[in-house]
PDB file of N, CA and C in Angstrom:
ATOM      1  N   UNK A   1     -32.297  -1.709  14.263  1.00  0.00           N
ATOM      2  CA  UNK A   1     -30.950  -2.047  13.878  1.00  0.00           C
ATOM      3  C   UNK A   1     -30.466  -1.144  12.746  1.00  0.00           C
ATOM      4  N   UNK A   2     -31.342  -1.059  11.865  1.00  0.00           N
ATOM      5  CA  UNK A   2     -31.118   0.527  10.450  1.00  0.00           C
ATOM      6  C   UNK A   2     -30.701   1.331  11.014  1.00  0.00           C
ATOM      7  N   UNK A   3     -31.146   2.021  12.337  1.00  0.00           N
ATOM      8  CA  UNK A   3     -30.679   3.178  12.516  1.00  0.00           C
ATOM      9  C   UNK A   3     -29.502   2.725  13.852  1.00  0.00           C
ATOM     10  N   UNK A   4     -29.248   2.348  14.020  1.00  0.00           N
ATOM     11  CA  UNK A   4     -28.150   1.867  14.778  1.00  0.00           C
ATOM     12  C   UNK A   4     -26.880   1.410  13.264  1.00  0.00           C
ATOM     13  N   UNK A   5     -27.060   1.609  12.357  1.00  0.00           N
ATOM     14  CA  UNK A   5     -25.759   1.118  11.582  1.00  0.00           C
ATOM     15  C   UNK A   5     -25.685   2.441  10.628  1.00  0.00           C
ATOM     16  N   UNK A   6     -26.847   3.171  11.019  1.00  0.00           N
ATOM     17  CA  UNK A   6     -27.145   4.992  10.375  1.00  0.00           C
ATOM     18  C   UNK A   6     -25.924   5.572  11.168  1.00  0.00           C
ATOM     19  N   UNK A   7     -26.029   5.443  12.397  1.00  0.00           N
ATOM     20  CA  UNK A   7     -25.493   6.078  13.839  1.00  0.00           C
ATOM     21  C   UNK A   7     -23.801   5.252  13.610  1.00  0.00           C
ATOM     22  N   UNK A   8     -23.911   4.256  13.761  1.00  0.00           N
ATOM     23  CA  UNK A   8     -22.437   3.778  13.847  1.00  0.00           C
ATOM     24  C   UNK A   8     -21.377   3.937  12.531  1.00  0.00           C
ATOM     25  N   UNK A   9     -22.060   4.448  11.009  1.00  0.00           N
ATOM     26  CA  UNK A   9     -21.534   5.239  10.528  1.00  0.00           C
ATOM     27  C   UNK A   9     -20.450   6.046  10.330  1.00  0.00           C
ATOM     28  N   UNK A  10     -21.528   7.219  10.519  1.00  0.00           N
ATOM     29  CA  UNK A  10     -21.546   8.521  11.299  1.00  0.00           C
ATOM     30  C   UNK A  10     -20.443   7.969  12.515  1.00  0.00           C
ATOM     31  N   UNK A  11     -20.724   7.627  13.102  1.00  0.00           N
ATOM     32  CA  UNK A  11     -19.524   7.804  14.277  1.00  0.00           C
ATOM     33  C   UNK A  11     -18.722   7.138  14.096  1.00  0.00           C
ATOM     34  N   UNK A  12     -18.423   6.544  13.489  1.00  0.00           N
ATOM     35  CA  UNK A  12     -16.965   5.788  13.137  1.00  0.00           C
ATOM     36  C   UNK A  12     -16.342   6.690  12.165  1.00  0.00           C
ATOM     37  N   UNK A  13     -16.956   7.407  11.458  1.00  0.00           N
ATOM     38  CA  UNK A  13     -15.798   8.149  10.598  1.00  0.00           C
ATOM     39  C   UNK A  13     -15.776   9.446  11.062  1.00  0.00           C
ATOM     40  N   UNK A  14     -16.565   9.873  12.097  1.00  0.00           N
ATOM     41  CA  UNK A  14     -16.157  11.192  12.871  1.00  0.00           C
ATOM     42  C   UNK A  14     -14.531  10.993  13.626  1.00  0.00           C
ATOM     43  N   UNK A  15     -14.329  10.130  13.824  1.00  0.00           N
ATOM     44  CA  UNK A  15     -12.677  10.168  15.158  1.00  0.00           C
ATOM     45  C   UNK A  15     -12.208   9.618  14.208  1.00  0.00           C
ATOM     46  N   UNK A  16     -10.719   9.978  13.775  1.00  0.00           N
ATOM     47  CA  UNK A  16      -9.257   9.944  13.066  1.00  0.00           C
ATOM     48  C   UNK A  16      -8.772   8.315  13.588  1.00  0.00           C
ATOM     49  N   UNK A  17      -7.767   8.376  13.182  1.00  0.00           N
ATOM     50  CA  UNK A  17      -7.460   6.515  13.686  1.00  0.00           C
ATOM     51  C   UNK A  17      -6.827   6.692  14.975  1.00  0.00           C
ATOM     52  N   UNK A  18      -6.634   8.040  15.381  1.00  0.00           N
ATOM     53  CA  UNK A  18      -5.533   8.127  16.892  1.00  0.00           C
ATOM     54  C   UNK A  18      -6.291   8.078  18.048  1.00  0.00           C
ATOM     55  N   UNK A  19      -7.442   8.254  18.132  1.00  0.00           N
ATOM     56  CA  UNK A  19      -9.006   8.265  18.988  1.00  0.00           C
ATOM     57  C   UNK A  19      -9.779   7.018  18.913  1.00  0.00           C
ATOM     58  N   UNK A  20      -9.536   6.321  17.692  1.00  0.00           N
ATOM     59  CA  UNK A  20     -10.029   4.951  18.127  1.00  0.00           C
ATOM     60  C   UNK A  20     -10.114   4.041  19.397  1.00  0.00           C
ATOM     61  N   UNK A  21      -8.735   3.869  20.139  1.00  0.00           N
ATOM     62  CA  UNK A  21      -8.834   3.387  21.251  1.00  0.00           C
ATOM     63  C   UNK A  21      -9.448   3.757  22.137  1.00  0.00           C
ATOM     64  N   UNK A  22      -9.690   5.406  22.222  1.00  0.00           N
ATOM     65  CA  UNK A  22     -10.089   5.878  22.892  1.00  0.00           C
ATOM     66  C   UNK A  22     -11.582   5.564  23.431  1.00  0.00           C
ATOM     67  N   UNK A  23     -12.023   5.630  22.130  1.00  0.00           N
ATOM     68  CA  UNK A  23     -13.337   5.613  21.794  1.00  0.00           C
ATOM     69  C   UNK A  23     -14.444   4.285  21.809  1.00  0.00           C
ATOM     70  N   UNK A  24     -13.555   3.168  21.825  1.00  0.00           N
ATOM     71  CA  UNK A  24     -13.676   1.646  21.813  1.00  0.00           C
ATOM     72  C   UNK A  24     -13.462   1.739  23.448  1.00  0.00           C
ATOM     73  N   UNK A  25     -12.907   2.135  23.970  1.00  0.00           N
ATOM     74  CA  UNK A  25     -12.825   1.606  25.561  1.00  0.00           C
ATOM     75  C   UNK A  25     -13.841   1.967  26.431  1.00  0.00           C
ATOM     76  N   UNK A  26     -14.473   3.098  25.992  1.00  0.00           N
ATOM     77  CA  UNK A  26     -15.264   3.617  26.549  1.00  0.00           C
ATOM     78  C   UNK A  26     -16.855   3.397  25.963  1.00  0.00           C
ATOM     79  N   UNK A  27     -16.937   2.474  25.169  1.00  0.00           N
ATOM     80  CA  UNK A  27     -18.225   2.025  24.873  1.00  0.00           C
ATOM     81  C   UNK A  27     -18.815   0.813  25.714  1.00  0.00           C
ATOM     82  N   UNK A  28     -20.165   1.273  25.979  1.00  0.00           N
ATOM     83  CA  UNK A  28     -20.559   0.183  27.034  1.00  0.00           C
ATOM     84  C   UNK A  28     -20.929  -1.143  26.317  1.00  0.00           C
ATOM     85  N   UNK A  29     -20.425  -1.917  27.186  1.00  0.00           N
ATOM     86  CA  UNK A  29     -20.781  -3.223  27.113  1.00  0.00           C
ATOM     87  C   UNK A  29     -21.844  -3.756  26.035  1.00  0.00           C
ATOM     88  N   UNK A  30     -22.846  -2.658  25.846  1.00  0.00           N
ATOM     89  CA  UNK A  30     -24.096  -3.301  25.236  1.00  0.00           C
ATOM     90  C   UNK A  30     -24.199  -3.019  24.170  1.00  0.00           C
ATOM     91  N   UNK A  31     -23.450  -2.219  23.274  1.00  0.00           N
ATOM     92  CA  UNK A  31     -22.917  -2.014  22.087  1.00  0.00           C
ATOM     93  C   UNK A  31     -21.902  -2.681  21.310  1.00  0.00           C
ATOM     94  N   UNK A  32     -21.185  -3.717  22.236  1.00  0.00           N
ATOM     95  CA  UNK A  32     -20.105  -4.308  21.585  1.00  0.00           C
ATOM     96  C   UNK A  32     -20.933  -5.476  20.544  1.00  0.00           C
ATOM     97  N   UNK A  33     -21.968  -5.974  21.052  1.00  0.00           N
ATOM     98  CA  UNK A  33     -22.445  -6.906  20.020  1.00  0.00           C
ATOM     99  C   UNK A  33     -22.924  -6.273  18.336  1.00  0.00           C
ATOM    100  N   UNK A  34     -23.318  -5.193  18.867  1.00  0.00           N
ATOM    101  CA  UNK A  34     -24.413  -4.301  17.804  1.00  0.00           C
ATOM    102  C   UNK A  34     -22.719  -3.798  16.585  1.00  0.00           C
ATOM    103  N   UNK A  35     -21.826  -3.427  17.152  1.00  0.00           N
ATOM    104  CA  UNK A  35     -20.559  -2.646  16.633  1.00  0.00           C
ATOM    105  C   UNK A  35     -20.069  -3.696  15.882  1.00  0.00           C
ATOM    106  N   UNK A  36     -19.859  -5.150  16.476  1.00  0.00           N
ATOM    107  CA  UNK A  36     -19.050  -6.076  15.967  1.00  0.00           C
ATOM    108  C   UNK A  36     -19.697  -6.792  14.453  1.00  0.00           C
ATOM    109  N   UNK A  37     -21.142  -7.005  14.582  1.00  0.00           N
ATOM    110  CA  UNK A  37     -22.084  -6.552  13.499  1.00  0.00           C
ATOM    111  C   UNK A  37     -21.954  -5.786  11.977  1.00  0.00           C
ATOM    112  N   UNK A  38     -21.727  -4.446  12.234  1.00  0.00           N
ATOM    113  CA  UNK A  38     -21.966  -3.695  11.780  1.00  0.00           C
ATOM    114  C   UNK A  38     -20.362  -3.439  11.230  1.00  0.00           C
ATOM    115  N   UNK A  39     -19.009  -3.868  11.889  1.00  0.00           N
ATOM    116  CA  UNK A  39     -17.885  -3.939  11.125  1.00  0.00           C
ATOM    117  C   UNK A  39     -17.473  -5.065  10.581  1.00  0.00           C
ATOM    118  N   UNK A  40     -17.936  -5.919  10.727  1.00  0.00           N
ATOM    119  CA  UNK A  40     -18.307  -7.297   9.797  1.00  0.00           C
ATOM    120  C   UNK A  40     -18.944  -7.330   8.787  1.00  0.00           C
ATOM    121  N   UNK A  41     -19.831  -5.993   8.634  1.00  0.00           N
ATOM    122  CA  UNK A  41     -20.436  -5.899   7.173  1.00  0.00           C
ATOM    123  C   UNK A  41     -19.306  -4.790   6.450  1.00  0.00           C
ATOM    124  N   UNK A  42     -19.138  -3.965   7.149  1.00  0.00           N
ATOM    125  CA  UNK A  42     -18.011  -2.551   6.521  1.00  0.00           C
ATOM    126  C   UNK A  42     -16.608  -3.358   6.191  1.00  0.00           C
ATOM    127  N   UNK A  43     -16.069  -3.928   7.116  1.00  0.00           N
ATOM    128  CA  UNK A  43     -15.102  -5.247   6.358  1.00  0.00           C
ATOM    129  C   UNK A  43     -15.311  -6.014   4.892  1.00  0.00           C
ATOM    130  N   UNK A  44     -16.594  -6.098   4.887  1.00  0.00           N
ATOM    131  CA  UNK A  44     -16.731  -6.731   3.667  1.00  0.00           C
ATOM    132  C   UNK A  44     -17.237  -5.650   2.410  1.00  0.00           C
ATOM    133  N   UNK A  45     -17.425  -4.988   2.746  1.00  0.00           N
ATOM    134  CA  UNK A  45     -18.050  -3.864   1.426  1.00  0.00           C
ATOM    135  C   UNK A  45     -17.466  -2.552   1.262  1.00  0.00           C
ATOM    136  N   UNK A  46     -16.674  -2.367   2.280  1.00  0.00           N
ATOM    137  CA  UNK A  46     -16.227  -1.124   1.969  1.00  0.00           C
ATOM    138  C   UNK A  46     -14.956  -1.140   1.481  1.00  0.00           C
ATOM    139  N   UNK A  47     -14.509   0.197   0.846  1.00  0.00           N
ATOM    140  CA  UNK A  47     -13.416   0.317   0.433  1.00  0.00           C
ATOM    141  C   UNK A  47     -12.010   0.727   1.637  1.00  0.00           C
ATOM    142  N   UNK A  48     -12.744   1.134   2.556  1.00  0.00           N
ATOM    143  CA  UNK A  48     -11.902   1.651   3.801  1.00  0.00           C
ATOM    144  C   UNK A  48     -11.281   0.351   4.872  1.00  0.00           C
ATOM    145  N   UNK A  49     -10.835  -0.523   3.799  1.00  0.00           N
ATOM    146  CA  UNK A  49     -10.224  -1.840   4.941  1.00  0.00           C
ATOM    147  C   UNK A  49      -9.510  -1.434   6.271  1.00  0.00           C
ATOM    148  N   UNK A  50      -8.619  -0.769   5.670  1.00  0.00           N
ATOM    149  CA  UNK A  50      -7.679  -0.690   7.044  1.00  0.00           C
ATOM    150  C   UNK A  50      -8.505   0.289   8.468  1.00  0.00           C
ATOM    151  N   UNK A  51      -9.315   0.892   8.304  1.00  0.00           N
ATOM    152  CA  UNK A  51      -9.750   1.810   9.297  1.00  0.00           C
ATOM    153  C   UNK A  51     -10.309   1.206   9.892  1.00  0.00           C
ATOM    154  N   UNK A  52     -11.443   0.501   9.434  1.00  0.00           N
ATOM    155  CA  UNK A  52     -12.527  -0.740   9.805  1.00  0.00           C
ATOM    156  C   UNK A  52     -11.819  -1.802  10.330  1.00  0.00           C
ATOM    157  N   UNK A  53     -10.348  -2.535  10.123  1.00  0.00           N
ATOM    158  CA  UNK A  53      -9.719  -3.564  10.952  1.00  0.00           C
ATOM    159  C   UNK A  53      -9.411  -2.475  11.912  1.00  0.00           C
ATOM    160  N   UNK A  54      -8.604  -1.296  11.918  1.00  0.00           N
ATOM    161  CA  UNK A  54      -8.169  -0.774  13.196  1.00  0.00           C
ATOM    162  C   UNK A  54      -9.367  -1.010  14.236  1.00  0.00           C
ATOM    163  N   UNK A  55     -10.603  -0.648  13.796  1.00  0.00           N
ATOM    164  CA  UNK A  55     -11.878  -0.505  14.426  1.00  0.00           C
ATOM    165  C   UNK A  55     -12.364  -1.797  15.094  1.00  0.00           C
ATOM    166  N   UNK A  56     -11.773  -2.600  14.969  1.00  0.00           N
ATOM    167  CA  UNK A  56     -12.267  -4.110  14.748  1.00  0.00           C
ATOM    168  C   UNK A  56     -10.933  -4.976  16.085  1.00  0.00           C
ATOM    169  N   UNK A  57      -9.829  -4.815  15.424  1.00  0.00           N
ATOM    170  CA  UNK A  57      -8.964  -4.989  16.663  1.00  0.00           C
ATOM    171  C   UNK A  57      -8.896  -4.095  17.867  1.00  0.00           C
ATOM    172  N   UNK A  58      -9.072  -2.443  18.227  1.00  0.00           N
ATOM    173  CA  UNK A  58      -8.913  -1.926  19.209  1.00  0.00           C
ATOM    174  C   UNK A  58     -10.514  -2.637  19.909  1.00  0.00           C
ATOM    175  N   UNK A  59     -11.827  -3.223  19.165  1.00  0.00           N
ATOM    176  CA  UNK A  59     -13.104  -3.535  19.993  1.00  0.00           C
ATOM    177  C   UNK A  59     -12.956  -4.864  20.912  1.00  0.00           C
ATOM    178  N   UNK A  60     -12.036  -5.595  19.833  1.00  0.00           N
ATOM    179  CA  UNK A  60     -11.993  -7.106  20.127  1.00  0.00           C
ATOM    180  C   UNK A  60     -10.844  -6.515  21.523  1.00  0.00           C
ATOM    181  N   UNK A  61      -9.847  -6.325  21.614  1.00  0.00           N
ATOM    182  CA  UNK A  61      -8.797  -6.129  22.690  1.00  0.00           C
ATOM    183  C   UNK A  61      -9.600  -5.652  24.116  1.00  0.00           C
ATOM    184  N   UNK A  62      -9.833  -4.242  23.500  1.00  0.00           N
ATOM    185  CA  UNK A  62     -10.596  -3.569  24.699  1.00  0.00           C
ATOM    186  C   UNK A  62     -11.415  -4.334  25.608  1.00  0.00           C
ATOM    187  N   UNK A  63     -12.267  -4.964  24.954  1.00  0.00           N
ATOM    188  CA  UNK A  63     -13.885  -5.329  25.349  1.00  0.00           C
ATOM    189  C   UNK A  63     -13.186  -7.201  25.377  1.00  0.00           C
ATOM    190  N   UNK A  64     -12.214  -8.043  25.545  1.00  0.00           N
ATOM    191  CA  UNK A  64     -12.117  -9.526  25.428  1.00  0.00           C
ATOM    192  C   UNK A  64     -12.452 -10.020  26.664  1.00  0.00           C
ATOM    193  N   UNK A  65     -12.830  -9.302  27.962  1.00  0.00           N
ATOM    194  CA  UNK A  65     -12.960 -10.155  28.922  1.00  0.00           C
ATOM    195  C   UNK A  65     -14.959 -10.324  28.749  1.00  0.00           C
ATOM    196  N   UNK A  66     -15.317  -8.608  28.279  1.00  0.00           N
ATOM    197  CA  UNK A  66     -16.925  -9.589  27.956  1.00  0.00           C
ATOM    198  C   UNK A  66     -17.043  -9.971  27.274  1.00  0.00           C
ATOM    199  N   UNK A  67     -16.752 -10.509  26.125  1.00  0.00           N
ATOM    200  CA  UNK A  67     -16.603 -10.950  24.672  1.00  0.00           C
ATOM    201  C   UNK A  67     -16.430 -12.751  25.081  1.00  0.00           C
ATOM    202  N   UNK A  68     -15.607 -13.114  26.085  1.00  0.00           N
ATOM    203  CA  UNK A  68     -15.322 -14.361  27.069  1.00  0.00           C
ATOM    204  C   UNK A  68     -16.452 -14.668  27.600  1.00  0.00           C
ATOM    205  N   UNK A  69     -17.697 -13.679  28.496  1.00  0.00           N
ATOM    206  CA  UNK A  69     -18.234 -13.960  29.249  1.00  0.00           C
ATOM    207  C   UNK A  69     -19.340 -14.513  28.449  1.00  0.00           C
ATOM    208  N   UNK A  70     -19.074 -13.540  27.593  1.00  0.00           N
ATOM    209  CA  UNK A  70     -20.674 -13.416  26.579  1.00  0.00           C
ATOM    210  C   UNK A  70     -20.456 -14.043  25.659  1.00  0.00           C
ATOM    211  N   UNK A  71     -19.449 -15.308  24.883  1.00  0.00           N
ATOM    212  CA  UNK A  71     -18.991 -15.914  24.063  1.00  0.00           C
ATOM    213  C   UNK A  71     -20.181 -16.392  22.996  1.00  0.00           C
ATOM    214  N   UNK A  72     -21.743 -16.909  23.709  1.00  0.00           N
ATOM    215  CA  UNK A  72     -22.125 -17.752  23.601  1.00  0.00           C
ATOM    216  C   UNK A  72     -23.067 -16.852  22.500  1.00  0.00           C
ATOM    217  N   UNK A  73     -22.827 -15.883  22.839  1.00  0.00           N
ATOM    218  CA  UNK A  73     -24.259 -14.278  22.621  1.00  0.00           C
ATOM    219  C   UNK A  73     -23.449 -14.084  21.116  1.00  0.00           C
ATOM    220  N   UNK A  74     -22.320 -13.522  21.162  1.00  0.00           N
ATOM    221  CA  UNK A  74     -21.510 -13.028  20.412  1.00  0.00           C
ATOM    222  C   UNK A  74     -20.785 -13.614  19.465  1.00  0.00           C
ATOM    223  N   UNK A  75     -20.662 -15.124  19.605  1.00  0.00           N
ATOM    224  CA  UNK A  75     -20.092 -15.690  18.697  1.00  0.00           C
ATOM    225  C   UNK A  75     -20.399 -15.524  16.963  1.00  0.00           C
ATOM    226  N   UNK A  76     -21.434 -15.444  16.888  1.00  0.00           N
ATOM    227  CA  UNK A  76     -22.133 -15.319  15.366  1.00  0.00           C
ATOM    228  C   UNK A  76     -21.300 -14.413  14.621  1.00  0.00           C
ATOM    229  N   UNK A  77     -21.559 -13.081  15.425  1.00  0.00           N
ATOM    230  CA  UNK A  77     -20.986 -11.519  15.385  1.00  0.00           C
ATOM    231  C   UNK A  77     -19.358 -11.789  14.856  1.00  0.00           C
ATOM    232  N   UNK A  78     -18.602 -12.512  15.797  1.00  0.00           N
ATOM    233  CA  UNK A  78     -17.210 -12.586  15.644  1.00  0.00           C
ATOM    234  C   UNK A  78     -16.951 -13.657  14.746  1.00  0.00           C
ATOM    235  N   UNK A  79     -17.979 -14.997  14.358  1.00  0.00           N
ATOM    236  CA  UNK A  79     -17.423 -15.778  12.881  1.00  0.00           C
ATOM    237  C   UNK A  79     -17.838 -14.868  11.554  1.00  0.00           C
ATOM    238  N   UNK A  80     -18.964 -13.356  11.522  1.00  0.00           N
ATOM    239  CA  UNK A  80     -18.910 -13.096  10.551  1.00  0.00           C
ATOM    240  C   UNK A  80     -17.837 -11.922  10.441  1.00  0.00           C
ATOM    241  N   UNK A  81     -17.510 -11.287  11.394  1.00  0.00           N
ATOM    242  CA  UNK A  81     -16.401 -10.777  11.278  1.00  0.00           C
ATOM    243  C   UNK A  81     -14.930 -11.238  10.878  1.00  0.00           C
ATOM    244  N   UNK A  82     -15.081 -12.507  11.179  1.00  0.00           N
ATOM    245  CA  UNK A  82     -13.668 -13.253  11.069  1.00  0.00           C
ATOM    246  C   UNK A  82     -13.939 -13.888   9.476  1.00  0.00           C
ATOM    247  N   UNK A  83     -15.102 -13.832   8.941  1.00  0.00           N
ATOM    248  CA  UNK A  83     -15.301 -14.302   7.382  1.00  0.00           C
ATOM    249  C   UNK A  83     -15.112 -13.085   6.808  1.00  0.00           C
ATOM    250  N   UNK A  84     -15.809 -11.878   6.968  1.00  0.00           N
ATOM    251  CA  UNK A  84     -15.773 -10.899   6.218  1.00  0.00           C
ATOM    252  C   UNK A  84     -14.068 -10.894   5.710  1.00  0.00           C
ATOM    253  N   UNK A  85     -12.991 -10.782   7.251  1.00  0.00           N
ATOM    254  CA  UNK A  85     -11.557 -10.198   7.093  1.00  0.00           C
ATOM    255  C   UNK A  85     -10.702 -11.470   6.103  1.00  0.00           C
ATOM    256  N   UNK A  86     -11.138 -12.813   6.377  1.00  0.00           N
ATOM    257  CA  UNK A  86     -10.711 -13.870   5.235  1.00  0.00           C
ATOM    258  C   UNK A  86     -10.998 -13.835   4.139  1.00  0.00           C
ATOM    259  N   UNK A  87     -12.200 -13.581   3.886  1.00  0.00           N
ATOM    260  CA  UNK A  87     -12.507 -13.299   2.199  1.00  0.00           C
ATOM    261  C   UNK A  87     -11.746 -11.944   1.449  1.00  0.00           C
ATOM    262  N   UNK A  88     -11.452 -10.835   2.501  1.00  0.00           N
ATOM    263  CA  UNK A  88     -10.500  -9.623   1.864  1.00  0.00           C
ATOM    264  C   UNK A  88      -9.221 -10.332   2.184  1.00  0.00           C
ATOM    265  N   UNK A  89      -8.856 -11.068   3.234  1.00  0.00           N
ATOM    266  CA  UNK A  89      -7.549 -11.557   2.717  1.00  0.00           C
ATOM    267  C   UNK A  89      -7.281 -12.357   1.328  1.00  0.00           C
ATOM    268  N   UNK A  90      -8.215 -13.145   0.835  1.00  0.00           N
ATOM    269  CA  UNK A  90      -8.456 -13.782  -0.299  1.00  0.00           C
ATOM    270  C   UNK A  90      -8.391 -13.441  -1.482  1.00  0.00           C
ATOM    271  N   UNK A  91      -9.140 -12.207  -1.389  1.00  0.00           N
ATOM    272  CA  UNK A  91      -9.067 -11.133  -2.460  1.00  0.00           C
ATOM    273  C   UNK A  91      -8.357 -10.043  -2.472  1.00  0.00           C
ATOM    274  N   UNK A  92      -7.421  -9.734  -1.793  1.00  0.00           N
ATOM    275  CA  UNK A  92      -6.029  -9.232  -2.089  1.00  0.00           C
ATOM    276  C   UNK A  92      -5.299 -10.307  -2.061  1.00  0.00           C
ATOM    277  N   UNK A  93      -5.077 -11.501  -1.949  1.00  0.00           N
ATOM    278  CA  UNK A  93      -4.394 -12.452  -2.115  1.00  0.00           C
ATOM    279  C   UNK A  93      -4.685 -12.725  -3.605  1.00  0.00           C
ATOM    280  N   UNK A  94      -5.274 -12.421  -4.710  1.00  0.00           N
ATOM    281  CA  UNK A  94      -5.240 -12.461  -5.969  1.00  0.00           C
ATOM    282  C   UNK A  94      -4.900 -11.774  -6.673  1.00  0.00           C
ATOM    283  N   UNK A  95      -4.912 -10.541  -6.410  1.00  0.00           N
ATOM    284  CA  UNK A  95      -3.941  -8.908  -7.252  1.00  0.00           C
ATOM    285  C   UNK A  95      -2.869  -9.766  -7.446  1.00  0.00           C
TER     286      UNK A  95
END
């Protein structure tokens, strides 16, 4: 999993925000759990909010019919993603 969040990195800040979609549609199936993961932690620690939600809504859109199938697999993945993005709403809700 270390080197799978080495790798997803690296490739998330290689493509500009206009390639995102691109790049999310065409990831297989078996990465969406590992990705959703790994921007649920970058949501919460990084300074790059907005790139990481772009990253985060084009996965969830693209990929919602296995995300449905696989609800049961994935759910964890998508309540810590959905905590990470509430707690930065929280905390820009205090500035």
């Amino acid at each position: 999993m270390f080197l799978f969040h080495i790798y997803a990195h690296t490739y998330t800040h290689t493509y500009t925000h206009n390639t995102v979609a691109l790049i999310v549609r065409s990831l297989p199936d078996a990465y969406v759990e590992k990705l959703l993961m790994f921007l649920a932690q970058q949501v919460a620690s990084s300074p790059h909010l907005q790139f990481y939600l772009a990253w985060s809504a084009e996965l969830l859109t693209a990929h919602c019919a296995h995300l449905k199938e696989s609800s049961s697999n994935i759910l964890a993945s998508i309540r810590d993603l959905q905590k990470s993005i509430t707690q930065k709403q929280n905390d820009l809700g205090r500035m």
